[in-house]
Protein backbone atom coordinates (compact mmCIF):
# COMPACT_ATOMS: atom_id res chain seq x y z
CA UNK A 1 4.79 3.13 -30.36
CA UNK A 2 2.70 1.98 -27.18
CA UNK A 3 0.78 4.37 -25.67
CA UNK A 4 1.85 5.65 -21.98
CA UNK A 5 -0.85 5.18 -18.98
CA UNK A 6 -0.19 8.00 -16.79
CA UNK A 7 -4.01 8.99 -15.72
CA UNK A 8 -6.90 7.00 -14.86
CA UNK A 9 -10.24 9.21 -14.79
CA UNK A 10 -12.30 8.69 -11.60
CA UNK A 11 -15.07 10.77 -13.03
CA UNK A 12 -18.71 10.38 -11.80
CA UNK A 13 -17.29 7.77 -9.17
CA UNK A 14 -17.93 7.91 -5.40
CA UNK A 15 -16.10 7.33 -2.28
CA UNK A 16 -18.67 4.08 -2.52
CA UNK A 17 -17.47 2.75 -5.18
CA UNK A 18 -13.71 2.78 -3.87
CA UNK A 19 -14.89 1.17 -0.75
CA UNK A 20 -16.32 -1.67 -2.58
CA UNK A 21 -13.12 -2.26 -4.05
CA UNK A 22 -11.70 -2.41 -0.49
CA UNK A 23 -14.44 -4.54 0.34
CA UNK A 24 -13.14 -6.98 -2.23
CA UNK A 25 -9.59 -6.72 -1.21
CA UNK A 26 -10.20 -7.76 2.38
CA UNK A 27 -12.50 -10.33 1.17
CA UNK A 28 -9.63 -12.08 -0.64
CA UNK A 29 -7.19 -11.99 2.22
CA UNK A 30 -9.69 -13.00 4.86
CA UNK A 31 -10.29 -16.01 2.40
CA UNK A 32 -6.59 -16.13 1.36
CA UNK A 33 -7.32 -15.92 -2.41
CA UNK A 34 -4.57 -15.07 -4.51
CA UNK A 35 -3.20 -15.89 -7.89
CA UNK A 36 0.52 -16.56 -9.54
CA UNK A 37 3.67 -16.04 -7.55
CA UNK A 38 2.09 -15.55 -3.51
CA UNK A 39 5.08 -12.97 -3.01
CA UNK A 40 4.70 -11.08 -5.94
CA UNK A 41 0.94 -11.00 -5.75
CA UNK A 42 0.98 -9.73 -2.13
CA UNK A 43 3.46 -6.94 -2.96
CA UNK A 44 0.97 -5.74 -5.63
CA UNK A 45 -1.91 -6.19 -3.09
CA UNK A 46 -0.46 -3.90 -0.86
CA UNK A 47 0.50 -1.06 -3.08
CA UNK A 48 -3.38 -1.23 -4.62
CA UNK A 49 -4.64 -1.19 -1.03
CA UNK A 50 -2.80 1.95 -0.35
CA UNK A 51 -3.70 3.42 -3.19
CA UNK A 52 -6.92 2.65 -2.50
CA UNK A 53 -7.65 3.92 0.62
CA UNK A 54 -5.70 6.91 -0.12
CA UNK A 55 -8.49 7.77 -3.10
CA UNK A 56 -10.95 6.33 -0.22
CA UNK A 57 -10.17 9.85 2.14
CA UNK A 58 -9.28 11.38 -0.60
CA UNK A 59 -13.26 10.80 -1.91
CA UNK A 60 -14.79 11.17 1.78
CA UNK A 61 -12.92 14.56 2.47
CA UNK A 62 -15.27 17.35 2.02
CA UNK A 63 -13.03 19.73 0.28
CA UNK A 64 -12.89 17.52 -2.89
CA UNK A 65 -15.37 16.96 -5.59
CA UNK A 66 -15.56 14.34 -7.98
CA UNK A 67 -16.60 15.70 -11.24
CA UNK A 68 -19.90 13.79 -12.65
């Protein structure tokens, strides 16, 4: 039986280290990287990007605390 992914821990990570990952994102569409199917890859971009910047003010709002 395969286990099920529902959770990813974001323990003793910072709003820093999201941003970075943003960083990279818009480095790869500025330089038009991509890899496999262009339409399919762009459709995944854009759901990571929102999740992304969702954990990004998520991170940066001072009413939540990332556990260490």
């Amino acid at each position: 039986m395969a286990n099920q992914l529902e959770k990813v821990s974001i323990r003793g990570l910072r709003a820093t280290h999201f941003e970075q990952i943003a960083w990279h994102i818009h480095n790869t569409e500025r330089d038009g990287y991509y890899y496999g199917n262009k339409e399919q890859y762009d459709k995944r971009k854009q759901k990571i990007k929102i999740w992304i910047n969702n954990l990004i003010s998520m991170a940066r709002d001072k009413n939540n605390v990332i556990p260490k």
